[in-house]
N, C-alpha and C. Protein backbone atom coordinates (compact mmCIF):
# COMPACT_ATOMS: atom_id res chain seq x y z
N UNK A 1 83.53 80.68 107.02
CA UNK A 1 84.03 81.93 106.46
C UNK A 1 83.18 83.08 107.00
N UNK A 2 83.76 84.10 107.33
CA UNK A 2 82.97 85.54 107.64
C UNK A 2 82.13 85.87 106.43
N UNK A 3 80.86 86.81 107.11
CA UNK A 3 80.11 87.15 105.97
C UNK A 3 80.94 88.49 105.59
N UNK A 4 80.42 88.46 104.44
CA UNK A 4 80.77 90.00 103.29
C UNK A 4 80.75 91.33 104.15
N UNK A 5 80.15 91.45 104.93
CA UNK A 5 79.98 92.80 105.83
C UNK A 5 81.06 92.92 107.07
N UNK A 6 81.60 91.54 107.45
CA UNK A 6 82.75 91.49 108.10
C UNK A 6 84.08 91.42 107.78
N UNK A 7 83.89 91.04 106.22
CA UNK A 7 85.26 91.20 105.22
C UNK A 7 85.47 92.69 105.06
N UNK A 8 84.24 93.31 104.52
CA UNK A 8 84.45 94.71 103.94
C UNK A 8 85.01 95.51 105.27
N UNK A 9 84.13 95.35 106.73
CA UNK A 9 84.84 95.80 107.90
C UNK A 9 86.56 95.92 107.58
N UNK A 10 86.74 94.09 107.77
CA UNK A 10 88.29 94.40 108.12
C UNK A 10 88.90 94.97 106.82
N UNK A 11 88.66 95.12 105.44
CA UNK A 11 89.33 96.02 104.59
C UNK A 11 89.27 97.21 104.91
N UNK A 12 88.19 98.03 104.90
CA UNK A 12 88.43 99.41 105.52
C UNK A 12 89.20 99.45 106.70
N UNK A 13 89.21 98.66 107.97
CA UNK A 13 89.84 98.69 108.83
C UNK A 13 92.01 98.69 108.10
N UNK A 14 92.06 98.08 106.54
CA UNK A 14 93.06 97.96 106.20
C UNK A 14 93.92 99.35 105.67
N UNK A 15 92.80 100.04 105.20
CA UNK A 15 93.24 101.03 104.11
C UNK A 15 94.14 101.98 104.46
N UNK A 16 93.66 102.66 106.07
CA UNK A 16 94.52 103.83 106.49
C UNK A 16 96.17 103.12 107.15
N UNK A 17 96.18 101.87 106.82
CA UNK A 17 97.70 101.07 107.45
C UNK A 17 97.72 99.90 107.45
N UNK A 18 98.57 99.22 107.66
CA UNK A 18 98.46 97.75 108.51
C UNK A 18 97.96 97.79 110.28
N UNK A 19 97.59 96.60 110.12
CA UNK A 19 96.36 96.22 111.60
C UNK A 19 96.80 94.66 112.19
N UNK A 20 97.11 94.32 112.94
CA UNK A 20 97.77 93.19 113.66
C UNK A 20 95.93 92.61 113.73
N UNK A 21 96.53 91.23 113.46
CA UNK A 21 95.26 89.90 114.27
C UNK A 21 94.47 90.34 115.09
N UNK A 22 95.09 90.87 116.34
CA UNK A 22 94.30 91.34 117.68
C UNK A 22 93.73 92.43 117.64
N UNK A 23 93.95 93.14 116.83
CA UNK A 23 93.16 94.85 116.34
C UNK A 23 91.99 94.19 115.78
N UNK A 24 92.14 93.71 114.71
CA UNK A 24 91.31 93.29 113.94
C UNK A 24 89.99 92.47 114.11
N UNK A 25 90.67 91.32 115.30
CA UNK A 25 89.61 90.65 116.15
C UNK A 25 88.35 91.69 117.40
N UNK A 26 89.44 92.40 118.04
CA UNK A 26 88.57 92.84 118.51
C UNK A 26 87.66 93.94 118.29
N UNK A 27 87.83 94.60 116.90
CA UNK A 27 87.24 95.62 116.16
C UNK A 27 85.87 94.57 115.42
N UNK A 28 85.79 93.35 115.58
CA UNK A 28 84.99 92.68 114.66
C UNK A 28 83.89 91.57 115.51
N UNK A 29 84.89 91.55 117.02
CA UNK A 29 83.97 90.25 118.13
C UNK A 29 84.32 88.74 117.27
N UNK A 30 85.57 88.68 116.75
CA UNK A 30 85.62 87.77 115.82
C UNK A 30 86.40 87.23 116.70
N UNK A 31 86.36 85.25 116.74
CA UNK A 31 87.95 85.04 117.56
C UNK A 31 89.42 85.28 116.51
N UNK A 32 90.25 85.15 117.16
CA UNK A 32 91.54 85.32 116.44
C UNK A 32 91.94 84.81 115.78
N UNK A 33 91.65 83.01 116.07
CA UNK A 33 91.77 82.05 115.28
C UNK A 33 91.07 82.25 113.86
N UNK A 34 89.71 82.71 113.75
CA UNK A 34 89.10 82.91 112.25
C UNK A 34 89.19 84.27 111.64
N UNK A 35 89.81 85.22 112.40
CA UNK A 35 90.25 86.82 111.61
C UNK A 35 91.96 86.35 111.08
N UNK A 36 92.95 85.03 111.68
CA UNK A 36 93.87 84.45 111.25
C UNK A 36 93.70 83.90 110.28
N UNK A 37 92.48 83.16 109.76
CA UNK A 37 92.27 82.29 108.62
C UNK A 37 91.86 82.91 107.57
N UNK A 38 90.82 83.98 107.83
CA UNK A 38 90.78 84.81 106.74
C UNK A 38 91.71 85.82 106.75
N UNK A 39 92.32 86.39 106.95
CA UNK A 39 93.84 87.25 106.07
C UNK A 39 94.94 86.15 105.61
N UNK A 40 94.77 84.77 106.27
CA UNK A 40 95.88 83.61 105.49
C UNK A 40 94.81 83.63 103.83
N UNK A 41 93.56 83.24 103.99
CA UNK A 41 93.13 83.59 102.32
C UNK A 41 92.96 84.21 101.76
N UNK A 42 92.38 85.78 102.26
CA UNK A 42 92.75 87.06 101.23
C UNK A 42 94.28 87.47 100.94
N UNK A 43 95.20 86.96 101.53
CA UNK A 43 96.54 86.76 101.31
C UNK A 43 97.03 86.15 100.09
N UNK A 44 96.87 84.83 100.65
CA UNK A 44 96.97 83.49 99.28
C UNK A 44 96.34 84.47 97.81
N UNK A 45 95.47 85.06 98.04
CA UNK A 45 94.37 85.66 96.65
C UNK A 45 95.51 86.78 96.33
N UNK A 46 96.27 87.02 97.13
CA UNK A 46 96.89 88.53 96.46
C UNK A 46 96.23 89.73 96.78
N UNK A 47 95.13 89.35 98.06
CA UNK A 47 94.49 91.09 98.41
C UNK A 47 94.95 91.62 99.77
N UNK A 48 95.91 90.55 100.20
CA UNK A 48 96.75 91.35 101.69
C UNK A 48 98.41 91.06 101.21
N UNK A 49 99.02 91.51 102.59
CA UNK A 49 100.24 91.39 102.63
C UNK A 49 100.28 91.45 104.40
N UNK A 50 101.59 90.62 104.01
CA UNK A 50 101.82 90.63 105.60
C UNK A 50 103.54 90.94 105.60
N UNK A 51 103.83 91.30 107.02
CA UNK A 51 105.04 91.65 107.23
C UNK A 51 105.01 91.36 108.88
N UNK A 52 106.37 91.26 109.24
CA UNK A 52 106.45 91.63 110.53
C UNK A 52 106.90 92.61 111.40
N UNK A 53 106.17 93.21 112.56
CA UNK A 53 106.35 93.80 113.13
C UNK A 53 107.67 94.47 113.30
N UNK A 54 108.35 95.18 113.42
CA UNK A 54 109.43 95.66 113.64
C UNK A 54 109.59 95.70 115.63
N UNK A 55 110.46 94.52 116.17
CA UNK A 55 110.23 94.46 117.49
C UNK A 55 111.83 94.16 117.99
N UNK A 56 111.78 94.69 119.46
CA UNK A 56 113.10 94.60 119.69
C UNK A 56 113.35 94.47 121.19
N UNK A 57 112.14 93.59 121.31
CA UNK A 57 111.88 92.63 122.63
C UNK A 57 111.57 91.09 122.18
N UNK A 58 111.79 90.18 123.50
CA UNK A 58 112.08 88.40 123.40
C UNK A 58 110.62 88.42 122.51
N UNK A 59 110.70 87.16 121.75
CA UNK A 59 109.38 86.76 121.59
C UNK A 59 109.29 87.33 119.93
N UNK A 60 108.07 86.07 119.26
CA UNK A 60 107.65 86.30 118.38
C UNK A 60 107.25 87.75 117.82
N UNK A 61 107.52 88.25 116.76
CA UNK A 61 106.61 89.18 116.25
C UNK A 61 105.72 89.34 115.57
N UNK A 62 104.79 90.07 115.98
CA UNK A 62 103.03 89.82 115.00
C UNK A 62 103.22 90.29 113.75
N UNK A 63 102.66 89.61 113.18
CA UNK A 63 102.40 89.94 111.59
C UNK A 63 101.26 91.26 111.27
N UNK A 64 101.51 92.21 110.42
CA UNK A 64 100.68 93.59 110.37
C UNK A 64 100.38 93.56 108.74
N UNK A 65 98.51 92.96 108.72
CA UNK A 65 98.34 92.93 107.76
C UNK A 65 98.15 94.40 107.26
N UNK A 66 97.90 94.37 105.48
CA UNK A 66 97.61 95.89 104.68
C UNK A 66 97.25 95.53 103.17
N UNK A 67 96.78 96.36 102.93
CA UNK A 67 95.60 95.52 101.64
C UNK A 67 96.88 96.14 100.44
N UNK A 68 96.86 95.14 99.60
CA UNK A 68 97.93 95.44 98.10
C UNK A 68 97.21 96.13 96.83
N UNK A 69 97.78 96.77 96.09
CA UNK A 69 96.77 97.02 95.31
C UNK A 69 95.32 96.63 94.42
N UNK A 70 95.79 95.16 94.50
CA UNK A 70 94.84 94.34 94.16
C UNK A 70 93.58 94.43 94.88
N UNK A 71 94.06 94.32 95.94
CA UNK A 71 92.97 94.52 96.97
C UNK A 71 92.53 95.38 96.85
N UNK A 72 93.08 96.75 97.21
CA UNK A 72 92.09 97.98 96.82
C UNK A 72 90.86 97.88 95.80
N UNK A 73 91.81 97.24 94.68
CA UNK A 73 90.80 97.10 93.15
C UNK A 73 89.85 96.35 93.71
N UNK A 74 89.87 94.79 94.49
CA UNK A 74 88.85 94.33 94.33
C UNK A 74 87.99 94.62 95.80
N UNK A 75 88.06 94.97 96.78
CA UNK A 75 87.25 95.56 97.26
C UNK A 75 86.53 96.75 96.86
N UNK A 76 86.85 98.02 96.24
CA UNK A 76 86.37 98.65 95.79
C UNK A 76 85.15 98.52 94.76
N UNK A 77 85.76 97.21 93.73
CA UNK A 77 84.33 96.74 93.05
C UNK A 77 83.27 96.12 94.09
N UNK A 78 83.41 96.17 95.62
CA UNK A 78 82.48 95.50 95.98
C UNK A 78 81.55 96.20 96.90
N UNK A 79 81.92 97.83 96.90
CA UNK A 79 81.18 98.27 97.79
C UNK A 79 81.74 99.29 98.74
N UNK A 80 83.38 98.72 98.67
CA UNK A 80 84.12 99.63 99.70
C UNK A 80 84.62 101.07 99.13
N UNK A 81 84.33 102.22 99.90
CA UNK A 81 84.55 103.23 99.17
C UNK A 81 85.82 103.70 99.99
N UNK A 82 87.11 103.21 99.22
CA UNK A 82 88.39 104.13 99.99
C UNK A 82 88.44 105.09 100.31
N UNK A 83 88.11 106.03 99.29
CA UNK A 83 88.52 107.71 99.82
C UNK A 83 87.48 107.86 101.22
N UNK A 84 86.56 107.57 100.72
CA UNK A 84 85.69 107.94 102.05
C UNK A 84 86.11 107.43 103.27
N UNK A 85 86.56 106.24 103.13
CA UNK A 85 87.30 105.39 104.32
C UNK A 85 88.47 105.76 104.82
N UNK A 86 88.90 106.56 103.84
CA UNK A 86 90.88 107.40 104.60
C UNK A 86 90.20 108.54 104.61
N UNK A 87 89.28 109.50 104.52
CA UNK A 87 88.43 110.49 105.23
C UNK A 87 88.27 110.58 106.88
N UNK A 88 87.41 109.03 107.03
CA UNK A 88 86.93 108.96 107.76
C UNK A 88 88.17 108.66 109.35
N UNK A 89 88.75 107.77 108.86
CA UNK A 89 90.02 107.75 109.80
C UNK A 89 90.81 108.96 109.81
N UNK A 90 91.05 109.74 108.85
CA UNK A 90 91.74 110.91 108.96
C UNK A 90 90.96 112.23 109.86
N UNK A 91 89.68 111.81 109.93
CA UNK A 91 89.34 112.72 110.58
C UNK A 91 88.53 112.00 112.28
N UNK A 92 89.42 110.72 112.35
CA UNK A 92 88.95 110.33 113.70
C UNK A 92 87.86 109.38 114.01
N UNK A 93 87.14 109.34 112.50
CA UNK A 93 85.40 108.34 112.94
C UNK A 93 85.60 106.96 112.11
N UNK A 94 86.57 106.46 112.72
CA UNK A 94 86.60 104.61 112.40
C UNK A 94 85.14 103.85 112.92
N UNK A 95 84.88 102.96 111.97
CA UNK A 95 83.68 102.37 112.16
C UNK A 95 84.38 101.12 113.77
C-alpha cells in the first residue's frame, strides 16, 4: 500500500476534477499497476468514483477517477486542506 503522503498527494491531485491512472502515476513516480490498486480501494470505501472517459475513437476508455463526498469528509479529517488545494490549482501551483 502507498504511504499516507502519497494518498493525500493523489486526493488533492482529485479535488479540482477527475485524473486518469496515467496522470496520477506519473504525478507520483508510482507504477500504474499500484496507483490502479489503490483507487480500486479508496473506491470499494466510498472515497472515489470512477466513470468513463467520454471517447469516440477504437479502443478501451480510461476510467477518470474524482473524490465523492465522503471522500472530501474523510480526507479532510486527515490533513488535506481543500480550499487551499482548489486555490492552489486555480491559480496554477499544483504540487
Amino acid at each position: 500500500m502507498a504511504d499516507e503522503e502519497t494518498v493525500l498527494q493523489i486526493a488533492r491531485m482529485l479535488v479540482g476534477g477527475g485524473k486518469k491512472i496515467s496522470e496520477l502515476a506519473s504525478a507520483t513516480d508510482l507504477p500504474r499497476w499500484k496507483i490502479a490498486r489503490l483507487l480500486k480501494r479508496l473506491e470499494k470505501l466510498g472515497f472515489l468514483r470512477s466513470e468513463d472517459e467520454v471517447k469516440f475513437s477504437p479502443g478501451r476508455p480510461a476510467k477518470i477517477y474524482s473524490l465523492t463526498k465522503e471522500g472530501i469528509r474523510f480526507f479532510s479529517k486527515r490533513g488535506l486542506r481543500l480550499v487551499e488545494a482548489r486555490r492552489d490549482l486555480a491559480s496554477g501551483n499544483s504540487e
